[in-house]
C-alpha atoms as a PDB file:
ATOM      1  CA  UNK A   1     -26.534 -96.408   2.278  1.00  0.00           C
ATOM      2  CA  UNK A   2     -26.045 -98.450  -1.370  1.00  0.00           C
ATOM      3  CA  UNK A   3     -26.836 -95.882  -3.860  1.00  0.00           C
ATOM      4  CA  UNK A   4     -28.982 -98.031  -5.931  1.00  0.00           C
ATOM      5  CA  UNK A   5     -31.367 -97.888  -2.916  1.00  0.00           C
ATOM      6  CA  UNK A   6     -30.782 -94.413  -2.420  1.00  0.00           C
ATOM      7  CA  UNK A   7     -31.409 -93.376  -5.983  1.00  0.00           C
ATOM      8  CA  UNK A   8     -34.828 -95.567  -5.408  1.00  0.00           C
ATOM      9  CA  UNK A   9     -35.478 -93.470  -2.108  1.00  0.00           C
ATOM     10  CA  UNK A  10     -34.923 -90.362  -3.716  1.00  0.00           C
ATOM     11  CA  UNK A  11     -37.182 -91.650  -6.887  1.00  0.00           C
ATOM     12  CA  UNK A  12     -40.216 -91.807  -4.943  1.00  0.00           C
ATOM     13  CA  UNK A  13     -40.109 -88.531  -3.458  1.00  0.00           C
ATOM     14  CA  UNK A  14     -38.052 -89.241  -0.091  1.00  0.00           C
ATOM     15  CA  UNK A  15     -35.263 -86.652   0.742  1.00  0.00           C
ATOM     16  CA  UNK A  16     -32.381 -88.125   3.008  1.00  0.00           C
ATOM     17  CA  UNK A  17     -30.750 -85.144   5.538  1.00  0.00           C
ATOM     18  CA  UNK A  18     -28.889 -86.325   8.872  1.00  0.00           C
ATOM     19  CA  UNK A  19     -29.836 -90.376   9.179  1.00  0.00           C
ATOM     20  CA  UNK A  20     -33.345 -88.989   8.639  1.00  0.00           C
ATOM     21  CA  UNK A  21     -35.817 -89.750   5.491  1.00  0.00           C
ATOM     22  CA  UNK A  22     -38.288 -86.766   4.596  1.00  0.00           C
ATOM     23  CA  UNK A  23     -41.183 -86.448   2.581  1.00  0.00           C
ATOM     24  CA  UNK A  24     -42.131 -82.741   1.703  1.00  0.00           C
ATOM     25  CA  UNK A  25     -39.807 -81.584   4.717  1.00  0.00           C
ATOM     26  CA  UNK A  26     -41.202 -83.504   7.486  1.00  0.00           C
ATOM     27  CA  UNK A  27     -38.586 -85.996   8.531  1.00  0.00           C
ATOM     28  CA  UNK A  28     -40.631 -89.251   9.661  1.00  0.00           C
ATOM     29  CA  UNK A  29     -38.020 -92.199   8.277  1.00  0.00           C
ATOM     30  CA  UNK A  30     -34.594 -92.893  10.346  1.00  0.00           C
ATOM     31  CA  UNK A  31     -32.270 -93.655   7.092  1.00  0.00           C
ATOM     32  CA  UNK A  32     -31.111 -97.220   8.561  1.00  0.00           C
ATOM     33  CA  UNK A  33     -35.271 -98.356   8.899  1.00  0.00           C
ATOM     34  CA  UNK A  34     -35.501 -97.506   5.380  1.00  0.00           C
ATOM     35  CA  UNK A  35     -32.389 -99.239   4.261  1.00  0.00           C
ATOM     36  CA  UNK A  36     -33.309-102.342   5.736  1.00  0.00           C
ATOM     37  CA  UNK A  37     -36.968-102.098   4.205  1.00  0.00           C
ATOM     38  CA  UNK A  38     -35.602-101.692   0.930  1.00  0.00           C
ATOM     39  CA  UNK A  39     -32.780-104.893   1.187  1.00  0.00           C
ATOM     40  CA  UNK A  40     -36.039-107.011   2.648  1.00  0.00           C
ATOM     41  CA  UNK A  41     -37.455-105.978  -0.457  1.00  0.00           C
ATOM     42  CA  UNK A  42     -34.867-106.589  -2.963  1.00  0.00           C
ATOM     43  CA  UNK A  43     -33.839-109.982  -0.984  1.00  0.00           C
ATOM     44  CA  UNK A  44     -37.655-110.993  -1.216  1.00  0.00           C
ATOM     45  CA  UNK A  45     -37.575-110.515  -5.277  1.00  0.00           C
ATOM     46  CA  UNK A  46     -33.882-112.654  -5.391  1.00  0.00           C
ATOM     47  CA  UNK A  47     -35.818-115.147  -3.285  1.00  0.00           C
ATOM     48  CA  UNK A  48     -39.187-115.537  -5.737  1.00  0.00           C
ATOM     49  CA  UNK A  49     -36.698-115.278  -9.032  1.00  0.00           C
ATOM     50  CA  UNK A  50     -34.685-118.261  -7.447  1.00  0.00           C
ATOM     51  CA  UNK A  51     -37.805-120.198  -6.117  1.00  0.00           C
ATOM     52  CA  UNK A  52     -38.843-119.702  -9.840  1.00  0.00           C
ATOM     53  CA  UNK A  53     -35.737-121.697 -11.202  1.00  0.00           C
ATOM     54  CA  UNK A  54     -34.306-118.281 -12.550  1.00  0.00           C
ATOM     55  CA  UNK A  55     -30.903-118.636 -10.192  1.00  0.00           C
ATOM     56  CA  UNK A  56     -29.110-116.062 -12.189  1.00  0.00           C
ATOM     57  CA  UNK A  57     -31.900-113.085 -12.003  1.00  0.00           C
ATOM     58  CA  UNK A  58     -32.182-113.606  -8.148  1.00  0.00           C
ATOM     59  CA  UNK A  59     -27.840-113.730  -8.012  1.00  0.00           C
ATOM     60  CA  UNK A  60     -28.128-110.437 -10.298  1.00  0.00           C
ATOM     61  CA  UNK A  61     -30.593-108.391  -8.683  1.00  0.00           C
ATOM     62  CA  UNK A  62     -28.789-108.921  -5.068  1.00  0.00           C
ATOM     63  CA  UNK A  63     -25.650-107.820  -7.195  1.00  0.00           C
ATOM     64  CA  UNK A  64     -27.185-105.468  -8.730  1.00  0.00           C
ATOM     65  CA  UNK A  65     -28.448-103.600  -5.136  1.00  0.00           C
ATOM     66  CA  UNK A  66     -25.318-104.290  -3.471  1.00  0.00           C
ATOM     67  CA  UNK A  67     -26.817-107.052  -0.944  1.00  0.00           C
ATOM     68  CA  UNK A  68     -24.821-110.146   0.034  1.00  0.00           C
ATOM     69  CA  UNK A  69     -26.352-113.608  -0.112  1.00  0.00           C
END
């Protein structure tokens, strides 16, 4: 997992253990789900930024995260 998304994970209170996301010990998240919501999320941002005529900020957040174009 791209530890800028795993330092976000871990920010709001989700523990990662064995492909598995918890919050306060129950494991409910499979890690790869959670990846994937958090790159829709960050691509979704780089989209608006870019749609917004601010190429550079969408180019640097996907950077930034660790997510390809």
């Amino acid at each position: 997992m791209n530890e800028q998304i795993k330092e976000l994970i871990e920010q709001a209170g989700f523990e990662e253990k064995d492909g598995h996301i918890s919050i306060q010990g129950v494991y409910m998240f499979n890690t790869h789900r959670m990846e994937k919501f958090a790159e829709l999320i960050v691509r979704e941002c780089a989209k608006r930024s870019k749609e917004l005529g601010q190429l550079e900020i969408g180019l640097g957040i996907l950077k930034h995260f660790g997510v390809e174009e």
